[in-house]
PDB file of N, CA and C in Angstrom:
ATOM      1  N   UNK A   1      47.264 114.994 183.878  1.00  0.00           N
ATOM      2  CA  UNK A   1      46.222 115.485 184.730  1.00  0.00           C
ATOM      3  C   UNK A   1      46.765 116.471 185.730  1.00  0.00           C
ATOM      4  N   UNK A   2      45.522 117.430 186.113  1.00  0.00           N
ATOM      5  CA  UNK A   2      46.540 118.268 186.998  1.00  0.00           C
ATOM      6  C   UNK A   2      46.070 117.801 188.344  1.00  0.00           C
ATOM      7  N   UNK A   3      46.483 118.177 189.265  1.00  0.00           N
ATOM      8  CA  UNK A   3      46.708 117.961 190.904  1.00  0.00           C
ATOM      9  C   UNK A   3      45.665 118.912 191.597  1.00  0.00           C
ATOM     10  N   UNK A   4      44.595 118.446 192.208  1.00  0.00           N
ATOM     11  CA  UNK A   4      43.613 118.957 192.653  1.00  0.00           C
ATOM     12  C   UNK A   4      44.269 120.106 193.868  1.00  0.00           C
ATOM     13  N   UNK A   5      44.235 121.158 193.593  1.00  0.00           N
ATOM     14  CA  UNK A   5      44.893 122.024 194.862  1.00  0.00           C
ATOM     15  C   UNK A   5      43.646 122.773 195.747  1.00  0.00           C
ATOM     16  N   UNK A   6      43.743 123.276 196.640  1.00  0.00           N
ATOM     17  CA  UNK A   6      42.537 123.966 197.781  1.00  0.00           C
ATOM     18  C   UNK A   6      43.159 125.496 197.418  1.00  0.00           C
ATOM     19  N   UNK A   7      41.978 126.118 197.109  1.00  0.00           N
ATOM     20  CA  UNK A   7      41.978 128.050 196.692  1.00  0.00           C
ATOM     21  C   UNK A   7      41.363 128.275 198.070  1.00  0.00           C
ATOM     22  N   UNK A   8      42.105 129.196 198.604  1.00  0.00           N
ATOM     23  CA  UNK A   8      41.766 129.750 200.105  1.00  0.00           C
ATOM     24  C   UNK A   8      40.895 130.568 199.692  1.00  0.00           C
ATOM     25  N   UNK A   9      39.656 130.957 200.144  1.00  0.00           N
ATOM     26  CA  UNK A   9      38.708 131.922 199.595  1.00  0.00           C
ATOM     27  C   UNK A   9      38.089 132.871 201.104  1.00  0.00           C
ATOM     28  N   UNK A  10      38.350 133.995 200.821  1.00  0.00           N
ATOM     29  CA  UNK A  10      38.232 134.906 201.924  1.00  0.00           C
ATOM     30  C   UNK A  10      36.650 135.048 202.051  1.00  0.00           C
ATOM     31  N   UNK A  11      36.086 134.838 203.095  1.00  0.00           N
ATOM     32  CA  UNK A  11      34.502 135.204 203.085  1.00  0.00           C
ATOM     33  C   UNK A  11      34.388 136.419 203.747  1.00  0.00           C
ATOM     34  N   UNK A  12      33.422 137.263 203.049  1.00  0.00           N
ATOM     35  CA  UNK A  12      32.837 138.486 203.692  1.00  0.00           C
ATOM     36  C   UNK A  12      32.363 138.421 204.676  1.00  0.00           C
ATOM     37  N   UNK A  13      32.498 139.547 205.872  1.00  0.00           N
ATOM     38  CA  UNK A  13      31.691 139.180 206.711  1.00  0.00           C
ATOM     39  C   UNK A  13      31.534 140.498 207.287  1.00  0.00           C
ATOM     40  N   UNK A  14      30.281 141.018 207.999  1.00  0.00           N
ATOM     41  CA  UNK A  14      30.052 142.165 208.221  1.00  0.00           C
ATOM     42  C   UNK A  14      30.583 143.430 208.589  1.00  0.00           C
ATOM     43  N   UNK A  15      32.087 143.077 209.249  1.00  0.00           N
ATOM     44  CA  UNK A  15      33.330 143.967 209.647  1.00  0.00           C
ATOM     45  C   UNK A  15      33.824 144.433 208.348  1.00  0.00           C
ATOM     46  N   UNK A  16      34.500 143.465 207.402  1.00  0.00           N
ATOM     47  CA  UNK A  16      34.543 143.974 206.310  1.00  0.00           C
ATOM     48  C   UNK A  16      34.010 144.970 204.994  1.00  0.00           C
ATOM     49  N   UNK A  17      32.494 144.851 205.326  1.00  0.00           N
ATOM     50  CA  UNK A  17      31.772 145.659 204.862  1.00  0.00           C
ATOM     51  C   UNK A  17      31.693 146.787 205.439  1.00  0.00           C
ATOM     52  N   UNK A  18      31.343 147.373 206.785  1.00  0.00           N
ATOM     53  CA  UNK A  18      31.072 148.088 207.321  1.00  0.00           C
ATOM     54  C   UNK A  18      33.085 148.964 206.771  1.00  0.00           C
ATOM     55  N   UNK A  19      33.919 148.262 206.563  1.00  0.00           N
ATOM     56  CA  UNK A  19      35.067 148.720 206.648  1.00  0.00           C
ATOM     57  C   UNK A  19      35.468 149.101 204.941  1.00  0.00           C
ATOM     58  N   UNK A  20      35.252 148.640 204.316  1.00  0.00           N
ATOM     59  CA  UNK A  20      34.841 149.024 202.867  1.00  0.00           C
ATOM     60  C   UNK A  20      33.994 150.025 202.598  1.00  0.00           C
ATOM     61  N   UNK A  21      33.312 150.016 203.113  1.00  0.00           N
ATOM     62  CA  UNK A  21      31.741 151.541 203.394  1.00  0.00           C
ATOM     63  C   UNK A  21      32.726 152.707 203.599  1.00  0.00           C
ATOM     64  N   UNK A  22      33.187 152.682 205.401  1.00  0.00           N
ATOM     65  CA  UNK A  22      33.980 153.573 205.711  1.00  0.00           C
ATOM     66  C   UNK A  22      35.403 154.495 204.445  1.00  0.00           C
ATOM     67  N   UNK A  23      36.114 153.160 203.730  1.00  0.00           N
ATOM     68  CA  UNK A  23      36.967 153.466 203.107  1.00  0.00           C
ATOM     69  C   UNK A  23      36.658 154.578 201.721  1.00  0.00           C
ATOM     70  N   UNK A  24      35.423 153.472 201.181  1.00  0.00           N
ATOM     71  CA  UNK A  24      34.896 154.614 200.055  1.00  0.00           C
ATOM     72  C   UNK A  24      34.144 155.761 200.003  1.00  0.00           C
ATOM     73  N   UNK A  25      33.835 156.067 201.188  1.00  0.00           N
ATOM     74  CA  UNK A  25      33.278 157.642 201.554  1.00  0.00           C
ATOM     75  C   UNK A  25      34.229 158.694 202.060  1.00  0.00           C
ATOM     76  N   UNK A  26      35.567 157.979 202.415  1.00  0.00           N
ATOM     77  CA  UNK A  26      36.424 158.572 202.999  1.00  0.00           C
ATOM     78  C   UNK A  26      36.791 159.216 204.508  1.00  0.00           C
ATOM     79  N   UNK A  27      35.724 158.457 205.016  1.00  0.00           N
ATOM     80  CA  UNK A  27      35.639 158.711 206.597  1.00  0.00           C
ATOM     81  C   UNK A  27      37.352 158.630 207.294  1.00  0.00           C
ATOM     82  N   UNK A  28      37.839 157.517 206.789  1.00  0.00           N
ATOM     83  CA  UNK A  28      38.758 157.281 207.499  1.00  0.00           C
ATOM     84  C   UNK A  28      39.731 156.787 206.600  1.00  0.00           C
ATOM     85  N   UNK A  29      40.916 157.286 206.586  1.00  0.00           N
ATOM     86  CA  UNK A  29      41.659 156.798 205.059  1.00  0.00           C
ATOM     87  C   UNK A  29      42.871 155.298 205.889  1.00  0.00           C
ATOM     88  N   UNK A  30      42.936 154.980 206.961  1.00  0.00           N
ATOM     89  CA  UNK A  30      43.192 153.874 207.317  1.00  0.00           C
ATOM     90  C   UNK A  30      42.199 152.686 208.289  1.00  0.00           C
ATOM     91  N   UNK A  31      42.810 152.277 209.034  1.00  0.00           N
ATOM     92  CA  UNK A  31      41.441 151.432 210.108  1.00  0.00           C
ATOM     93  C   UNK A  31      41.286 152.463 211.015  1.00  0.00           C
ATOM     94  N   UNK A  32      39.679 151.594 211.751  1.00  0.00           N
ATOM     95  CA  UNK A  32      39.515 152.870 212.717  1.00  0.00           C
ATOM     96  C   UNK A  32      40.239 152.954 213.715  1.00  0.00           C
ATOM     97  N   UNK A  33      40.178 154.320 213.926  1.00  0.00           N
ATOM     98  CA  UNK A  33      41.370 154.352 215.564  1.00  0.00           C
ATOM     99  C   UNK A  33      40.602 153.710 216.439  1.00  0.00           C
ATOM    100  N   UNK A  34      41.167 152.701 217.062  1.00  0.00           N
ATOM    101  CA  UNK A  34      41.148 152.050 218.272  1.00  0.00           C
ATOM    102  C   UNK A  34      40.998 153.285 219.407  1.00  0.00           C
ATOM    103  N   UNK A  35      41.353 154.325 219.022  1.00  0.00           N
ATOM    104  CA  UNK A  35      41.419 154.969 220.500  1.00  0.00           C
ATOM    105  C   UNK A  35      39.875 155.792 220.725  1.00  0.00           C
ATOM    106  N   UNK A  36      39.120 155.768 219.859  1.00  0.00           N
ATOM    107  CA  UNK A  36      37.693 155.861 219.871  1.00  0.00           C
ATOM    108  C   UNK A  36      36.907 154.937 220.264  1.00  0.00           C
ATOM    109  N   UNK A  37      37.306 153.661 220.592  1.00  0.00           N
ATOM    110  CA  UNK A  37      36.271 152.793 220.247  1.00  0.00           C
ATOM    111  C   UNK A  37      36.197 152.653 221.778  1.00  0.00           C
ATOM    112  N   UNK A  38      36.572 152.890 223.214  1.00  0.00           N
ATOM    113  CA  UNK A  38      35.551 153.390 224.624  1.00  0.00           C
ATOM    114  C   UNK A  38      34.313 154.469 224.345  1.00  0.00           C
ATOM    115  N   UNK A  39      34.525 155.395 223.987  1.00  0.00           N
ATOM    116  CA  UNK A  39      33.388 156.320 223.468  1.00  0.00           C
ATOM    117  C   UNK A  39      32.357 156.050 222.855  1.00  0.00           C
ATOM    118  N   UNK A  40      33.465 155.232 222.006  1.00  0.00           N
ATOM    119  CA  UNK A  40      31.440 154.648 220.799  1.00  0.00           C
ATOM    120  C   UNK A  40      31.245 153.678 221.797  1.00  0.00           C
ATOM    121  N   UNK A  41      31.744 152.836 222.458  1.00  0.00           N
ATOM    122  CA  UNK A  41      30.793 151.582 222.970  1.00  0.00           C
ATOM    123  C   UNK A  41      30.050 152.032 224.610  1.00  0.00           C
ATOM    124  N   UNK A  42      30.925 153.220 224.943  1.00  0.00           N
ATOM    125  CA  UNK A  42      30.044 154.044 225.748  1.00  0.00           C
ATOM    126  C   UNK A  42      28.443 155.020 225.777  1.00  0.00           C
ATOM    127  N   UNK A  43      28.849 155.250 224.230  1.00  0.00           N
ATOM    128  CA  UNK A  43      27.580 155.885 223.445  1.00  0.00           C
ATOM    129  C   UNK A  43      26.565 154.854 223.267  1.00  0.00           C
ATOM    130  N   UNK A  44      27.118 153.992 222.526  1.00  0.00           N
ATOM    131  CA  UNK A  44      26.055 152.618 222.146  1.00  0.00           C
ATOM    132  C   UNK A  44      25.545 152.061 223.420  1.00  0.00           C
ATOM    133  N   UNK A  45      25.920 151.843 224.501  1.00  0.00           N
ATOM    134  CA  UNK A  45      25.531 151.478 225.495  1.00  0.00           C
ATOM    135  C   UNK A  45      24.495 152.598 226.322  1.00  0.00           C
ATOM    136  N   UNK A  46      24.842 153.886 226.258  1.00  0.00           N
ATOM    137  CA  UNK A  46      23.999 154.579 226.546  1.00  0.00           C
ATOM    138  C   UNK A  46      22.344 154.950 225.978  1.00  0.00           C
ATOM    139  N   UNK A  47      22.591 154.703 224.469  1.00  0.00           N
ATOM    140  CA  UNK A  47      21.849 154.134 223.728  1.00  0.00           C
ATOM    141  C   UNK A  47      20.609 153.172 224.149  1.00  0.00           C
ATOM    142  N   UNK A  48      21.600 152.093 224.598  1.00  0.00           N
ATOM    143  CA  UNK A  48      20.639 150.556 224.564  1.00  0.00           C
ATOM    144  C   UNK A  48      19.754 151.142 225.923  1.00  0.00           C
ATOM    145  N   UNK A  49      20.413 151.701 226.446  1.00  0.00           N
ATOM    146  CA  UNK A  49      19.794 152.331 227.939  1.00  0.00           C
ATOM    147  C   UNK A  49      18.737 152.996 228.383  1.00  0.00           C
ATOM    148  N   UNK A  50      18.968 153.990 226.824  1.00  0.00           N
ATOM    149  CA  UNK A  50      17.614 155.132 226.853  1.00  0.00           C
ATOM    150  C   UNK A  50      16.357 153.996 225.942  1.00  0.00           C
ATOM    151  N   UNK A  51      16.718 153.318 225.082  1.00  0.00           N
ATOM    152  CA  UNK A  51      15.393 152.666 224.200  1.00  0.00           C
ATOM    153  C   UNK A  51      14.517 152.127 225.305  1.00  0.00           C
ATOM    154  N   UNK A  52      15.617 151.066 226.085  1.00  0.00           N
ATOM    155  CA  UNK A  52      14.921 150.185 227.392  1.00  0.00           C
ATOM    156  C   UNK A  52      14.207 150.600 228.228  1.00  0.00           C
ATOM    157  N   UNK A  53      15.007 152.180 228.591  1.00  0.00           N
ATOM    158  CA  UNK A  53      14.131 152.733 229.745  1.00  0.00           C
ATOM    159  C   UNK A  53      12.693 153.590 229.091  1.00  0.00           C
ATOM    160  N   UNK A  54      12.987 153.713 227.466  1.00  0.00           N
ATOM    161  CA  UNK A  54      11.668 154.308 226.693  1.00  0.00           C
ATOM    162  C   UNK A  54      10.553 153.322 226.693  1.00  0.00           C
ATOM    163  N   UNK A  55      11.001 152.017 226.338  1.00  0.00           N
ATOM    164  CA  UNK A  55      10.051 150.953 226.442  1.00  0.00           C
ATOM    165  C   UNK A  55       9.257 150.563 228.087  1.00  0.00           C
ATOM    166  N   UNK A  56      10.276 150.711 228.906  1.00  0.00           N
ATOM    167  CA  UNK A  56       9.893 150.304 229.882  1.00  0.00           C
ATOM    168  C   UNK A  56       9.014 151.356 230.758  1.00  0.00           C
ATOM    169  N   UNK A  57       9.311 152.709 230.126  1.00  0.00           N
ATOM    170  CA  UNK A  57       7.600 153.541 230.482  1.00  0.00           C
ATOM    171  C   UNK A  57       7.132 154.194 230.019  1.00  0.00           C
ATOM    172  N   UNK A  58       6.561 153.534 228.557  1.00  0.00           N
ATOM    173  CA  UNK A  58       5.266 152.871 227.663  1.00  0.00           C
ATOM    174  C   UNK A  58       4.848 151.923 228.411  1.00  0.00           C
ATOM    175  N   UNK A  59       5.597 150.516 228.678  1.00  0.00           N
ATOM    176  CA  UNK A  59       4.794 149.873 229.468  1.00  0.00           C
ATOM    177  C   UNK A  59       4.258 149.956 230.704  1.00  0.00           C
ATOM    178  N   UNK A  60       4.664 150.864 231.302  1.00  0.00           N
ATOM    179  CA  UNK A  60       3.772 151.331 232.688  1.00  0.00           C
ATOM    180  C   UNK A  60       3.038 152.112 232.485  1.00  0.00           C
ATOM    181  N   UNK A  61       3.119 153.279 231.304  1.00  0.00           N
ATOM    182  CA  UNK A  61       1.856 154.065 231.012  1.00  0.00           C
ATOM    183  C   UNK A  61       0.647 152.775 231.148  1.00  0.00           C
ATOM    184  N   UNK A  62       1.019 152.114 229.897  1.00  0.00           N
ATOM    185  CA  UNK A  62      -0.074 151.284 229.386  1.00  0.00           C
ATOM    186  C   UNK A  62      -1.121 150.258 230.444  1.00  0.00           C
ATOM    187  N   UNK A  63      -0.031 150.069 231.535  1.00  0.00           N
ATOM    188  CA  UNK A  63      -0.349 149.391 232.237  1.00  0.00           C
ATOM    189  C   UNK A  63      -0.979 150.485 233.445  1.00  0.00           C
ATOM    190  N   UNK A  64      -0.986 151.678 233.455  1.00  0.00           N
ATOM    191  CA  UNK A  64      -1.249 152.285 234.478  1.00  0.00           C
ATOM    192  C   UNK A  64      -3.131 152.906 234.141  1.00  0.00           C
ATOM    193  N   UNK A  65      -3.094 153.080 232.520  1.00  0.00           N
ATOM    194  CA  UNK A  65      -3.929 153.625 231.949  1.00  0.00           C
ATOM    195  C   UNK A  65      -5.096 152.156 232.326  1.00  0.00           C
ATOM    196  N   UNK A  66      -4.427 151.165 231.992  1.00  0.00           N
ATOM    197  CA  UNK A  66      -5.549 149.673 232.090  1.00  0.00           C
ATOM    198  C   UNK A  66      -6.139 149.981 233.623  1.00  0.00           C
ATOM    199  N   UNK A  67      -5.010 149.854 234.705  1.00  0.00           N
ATOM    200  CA  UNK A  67      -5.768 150.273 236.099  1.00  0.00           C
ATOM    201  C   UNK A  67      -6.362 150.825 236.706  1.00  0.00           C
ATOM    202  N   UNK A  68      -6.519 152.611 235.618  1.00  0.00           N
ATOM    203  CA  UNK A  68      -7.537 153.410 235.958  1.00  0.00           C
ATOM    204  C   UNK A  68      -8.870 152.777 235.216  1.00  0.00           C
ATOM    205  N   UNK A  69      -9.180 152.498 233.968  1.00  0.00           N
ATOM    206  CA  UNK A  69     -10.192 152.161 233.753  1.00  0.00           C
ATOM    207  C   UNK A  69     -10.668 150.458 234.338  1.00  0.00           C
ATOM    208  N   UNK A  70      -9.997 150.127 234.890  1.00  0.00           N
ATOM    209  CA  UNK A  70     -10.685 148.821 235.816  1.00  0.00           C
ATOM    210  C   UNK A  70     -11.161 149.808 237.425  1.00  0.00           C
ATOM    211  N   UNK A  71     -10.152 151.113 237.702  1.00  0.00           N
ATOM    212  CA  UNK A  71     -10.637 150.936 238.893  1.00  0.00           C
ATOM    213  C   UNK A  71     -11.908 151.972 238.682  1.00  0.00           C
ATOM    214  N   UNK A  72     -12.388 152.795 237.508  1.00  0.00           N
ATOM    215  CA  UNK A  72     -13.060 153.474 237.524  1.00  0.00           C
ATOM    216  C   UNK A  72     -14.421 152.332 237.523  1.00  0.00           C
ATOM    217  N   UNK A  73     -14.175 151.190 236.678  1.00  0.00           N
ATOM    218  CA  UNK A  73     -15.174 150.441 236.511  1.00  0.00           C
ATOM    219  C   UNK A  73     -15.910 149.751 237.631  1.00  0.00           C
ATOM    220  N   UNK A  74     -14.613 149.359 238.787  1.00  0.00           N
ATOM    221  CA  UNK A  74     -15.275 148.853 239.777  1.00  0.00           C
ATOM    222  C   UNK A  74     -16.025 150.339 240.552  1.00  0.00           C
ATOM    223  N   UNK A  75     -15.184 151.211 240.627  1.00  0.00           N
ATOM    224  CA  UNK A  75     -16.082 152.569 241.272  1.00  0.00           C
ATOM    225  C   UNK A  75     -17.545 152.437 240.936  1.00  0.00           C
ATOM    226  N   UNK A  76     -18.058 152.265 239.706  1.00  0.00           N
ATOM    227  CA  UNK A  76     -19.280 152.382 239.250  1.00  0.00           C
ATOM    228  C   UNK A  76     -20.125 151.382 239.918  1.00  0.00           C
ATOM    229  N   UNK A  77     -19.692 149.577 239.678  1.00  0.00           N
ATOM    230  CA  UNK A  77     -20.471 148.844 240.257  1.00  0.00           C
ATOM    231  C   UNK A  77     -20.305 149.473 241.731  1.00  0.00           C
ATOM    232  N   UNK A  78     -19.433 149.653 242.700  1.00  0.00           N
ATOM    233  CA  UNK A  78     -19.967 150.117 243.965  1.00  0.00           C
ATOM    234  C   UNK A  78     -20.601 150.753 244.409  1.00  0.00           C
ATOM    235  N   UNK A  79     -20.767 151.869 243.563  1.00  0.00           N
ATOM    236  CA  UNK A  79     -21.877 152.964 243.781  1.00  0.00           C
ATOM    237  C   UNK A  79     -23.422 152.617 243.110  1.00  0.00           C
ATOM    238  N   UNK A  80     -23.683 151.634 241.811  1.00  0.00           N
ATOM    239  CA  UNK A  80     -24.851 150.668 242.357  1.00  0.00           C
ATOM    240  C   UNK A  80     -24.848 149.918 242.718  1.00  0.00           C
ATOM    241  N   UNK A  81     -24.014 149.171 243.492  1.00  0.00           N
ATOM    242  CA  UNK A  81     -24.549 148.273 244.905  1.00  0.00           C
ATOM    243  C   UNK A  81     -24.921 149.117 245.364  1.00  0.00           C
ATOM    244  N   UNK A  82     -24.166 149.729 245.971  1.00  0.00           N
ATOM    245  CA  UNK A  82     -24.739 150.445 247.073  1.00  0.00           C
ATOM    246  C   UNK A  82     -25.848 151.596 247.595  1.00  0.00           C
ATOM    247  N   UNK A  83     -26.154 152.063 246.030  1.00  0.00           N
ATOM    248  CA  UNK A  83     -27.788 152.560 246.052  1.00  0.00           C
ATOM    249  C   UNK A  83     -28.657 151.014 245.907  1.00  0.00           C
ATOM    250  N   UNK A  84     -28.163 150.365 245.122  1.00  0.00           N
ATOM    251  CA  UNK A  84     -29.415 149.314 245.396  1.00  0.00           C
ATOM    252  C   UNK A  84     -29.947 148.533 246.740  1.00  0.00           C
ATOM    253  N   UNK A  85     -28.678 148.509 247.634  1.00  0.00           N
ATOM    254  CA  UNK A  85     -28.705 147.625 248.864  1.00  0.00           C
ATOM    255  C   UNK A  85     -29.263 149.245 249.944  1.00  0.00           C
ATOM    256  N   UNK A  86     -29.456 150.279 249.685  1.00  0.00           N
ATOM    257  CA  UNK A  86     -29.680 151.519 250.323  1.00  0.00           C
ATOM    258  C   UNK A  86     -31.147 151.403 249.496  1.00  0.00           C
ATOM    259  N   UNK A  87     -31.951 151.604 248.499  1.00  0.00           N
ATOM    260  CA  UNK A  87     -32.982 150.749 248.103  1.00  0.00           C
ATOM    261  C   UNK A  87     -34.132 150.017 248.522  1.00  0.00           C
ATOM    262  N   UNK A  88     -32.980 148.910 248.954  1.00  0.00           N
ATOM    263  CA  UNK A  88     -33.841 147.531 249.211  1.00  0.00           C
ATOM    264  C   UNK A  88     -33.805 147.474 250.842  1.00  0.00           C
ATOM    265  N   UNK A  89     -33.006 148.459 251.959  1.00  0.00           N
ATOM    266  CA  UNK A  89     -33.089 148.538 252.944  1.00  0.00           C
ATOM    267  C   UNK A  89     -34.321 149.550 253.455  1.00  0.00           C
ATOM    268  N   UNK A  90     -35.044 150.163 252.693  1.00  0.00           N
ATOM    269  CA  UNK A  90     -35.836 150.737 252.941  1.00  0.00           C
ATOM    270  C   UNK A  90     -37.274 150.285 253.778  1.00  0.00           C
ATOM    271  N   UNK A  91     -38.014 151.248 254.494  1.00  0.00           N
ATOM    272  CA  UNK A  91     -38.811 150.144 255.596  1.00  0.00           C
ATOM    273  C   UNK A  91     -39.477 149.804 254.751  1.00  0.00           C
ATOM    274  N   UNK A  92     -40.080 150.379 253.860  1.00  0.00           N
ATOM    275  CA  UNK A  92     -41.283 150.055 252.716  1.00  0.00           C
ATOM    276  C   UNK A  92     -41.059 148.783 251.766  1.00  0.00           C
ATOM    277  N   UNK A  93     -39.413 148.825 251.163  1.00  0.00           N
ATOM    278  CA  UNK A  93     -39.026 147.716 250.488  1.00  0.00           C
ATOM    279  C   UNK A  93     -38.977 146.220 251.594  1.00  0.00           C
ATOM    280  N   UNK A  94     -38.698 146.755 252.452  1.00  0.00           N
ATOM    281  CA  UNK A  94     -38.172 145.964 253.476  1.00  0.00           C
ATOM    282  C   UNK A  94     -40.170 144.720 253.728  1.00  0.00           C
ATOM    283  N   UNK A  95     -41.160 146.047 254.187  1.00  0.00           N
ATOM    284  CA  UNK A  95     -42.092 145.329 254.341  1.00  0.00           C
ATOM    285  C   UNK A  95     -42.909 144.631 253.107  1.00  0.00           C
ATOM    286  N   UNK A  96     -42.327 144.716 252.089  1.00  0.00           N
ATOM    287  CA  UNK A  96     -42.869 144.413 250.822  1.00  0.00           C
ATOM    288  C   UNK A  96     -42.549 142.882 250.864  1.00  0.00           C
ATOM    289  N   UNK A  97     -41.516 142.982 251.521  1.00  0.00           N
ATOM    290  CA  UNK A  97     -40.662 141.537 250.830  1.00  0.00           C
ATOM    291  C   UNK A  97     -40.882 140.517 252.183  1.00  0.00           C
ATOM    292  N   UNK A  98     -41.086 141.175 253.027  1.00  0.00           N
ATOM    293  CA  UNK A  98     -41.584 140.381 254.213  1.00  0.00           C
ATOM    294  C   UNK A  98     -43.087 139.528 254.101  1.00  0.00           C
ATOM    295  N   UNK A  99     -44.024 140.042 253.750  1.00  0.00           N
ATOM    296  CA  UNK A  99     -45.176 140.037 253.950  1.00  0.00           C
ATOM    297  C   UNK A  99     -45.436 138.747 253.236  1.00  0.00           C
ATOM    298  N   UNK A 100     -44.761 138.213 252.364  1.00  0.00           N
ATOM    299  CA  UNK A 100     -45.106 137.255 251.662  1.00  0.00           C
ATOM    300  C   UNK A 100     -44.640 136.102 252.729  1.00  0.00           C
ATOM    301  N   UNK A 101     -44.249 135.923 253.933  1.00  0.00           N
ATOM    302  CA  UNK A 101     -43.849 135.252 255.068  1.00  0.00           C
ATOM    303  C   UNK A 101     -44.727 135.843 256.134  1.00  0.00           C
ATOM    304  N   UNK A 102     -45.663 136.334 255.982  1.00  0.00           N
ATOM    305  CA  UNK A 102     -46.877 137.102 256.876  1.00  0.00           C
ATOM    306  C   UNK A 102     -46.702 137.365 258.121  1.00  0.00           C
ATOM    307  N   UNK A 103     -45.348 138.512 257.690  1.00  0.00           N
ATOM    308  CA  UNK A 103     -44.792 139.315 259.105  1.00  0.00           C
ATOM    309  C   UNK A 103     -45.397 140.424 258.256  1.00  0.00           C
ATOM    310  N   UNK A 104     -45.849 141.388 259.614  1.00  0.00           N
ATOM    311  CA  UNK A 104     -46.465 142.650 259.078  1.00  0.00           C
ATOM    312  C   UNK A 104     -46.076 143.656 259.835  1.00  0.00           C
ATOM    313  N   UNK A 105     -46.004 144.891 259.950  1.00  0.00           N
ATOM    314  CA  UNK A 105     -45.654 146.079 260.685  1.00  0.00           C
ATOM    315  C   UNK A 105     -46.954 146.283 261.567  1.00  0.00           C
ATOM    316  N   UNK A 106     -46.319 146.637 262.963  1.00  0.00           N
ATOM    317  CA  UNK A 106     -47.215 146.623 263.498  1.00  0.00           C
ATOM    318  C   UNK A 106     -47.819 148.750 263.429  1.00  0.00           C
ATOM    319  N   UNK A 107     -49.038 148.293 263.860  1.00  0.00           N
ATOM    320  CA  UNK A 107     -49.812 150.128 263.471  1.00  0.00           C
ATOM    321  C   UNK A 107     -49.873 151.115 265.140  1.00  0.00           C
ATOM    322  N   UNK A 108     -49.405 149.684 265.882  1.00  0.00           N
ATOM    323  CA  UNK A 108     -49.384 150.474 267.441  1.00  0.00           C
ATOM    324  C   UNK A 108     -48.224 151.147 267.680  1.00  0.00           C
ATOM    325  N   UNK A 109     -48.104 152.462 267.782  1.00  0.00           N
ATOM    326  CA  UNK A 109     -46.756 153.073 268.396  1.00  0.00           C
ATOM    327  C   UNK A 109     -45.925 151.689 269.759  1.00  0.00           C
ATOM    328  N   UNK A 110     -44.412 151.771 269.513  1.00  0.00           N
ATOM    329  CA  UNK A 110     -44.147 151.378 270.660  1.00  0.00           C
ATOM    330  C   UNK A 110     -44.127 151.763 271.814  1.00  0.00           C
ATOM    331  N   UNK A 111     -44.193 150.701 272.694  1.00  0.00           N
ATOM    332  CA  UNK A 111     -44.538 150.920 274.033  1.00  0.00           C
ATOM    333  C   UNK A 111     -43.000 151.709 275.160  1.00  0.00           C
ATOM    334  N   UNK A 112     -43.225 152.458 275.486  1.00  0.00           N
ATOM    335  CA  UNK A 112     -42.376 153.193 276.500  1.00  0.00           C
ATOM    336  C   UNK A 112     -41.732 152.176 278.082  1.00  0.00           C
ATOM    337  N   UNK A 113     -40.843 151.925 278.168  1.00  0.00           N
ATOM    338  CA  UNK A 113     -40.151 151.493 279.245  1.00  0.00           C
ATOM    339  C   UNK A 113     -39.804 152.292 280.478  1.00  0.00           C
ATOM    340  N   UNK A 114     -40.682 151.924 281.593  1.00  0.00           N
ATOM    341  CA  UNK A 114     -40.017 153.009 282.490  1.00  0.00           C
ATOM    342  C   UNK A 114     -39.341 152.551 283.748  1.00  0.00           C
ATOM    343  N   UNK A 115     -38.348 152.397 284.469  1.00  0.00           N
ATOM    344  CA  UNK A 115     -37.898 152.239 285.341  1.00  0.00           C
ATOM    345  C   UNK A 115     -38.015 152.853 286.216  1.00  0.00           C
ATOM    346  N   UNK A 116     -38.428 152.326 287.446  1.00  0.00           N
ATOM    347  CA  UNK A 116     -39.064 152.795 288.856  1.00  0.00           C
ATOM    348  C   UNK A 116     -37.417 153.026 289.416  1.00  0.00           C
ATOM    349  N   UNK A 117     -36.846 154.231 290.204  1.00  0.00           N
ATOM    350  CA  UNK A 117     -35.956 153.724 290.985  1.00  0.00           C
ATOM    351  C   UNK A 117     -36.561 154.060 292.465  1.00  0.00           C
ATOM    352  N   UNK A 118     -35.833 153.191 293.071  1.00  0.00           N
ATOM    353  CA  UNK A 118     -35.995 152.801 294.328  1.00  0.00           C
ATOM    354  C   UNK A 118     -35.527 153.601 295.839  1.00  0.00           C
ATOM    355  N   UNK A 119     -36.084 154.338 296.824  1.00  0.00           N
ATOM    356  CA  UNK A 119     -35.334 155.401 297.282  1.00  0.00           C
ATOM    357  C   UNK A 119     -34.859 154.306 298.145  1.00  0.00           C
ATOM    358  N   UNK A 120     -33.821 154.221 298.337  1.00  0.00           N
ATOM    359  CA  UNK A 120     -32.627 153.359 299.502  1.00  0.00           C
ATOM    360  C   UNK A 120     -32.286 154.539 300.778  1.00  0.00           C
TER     361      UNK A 120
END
């Protein structure tokens, strides 16, 4: 019988590939220079920088665009309130709505106040 032995088996893993890619296109006929790799992770980082700050105003457009049409919306209800309550303040509306509590306008002009002064 033979003697059960352990086969070391190398697993792939994404460095390797990316480094196999490189080899058979001929980018680089050994590993990559290390002395590039501040630049690229300076680039890549600059990168992550611009997407974030792209995303992050889209989301203030989006959010800015929502605030004009809420505030245009409230604009509208304020401007009918406020013909309606300009409306309903009217003397005519006003005595319409009274009368059913049988207060009425009176038809006599008001009366004039006059103060006597006094010679001291």
């Amino acid at each position: 019988m033979k003697k059960n032995t352990y086969k070391s088996q190398k697993r792939a893993n994404l460095f390797t590939y990316i480094a196999q890619f490189l080899q058979r296109k001929g980018f680089f006929s050994e590993d990559f220079p290390m002395k590039y790799l501040p630049y690229v992770l300076y680039i890549f980082f600059l990168g992550i920088l611009y997407v974030g700050n792209t995303h992050y105003y889209e989301k203030v457009i989006r959010k800015i665009t929502q605030l004009e049409e809420e505030v245009e919306d409230l604009r509208v209800d304020f401007t009918t309130l406020k013909a309606d309550y300009m409306f309903a303040s009217k003397q005519s509306e006003v005595a319409k709505r009274v009368a059913s509590r049988e207060i009425y306008e009176s038809t006599q002009p008001p009366h004039k106040i006059k103060l006597h002064q006094r010679d001291d």
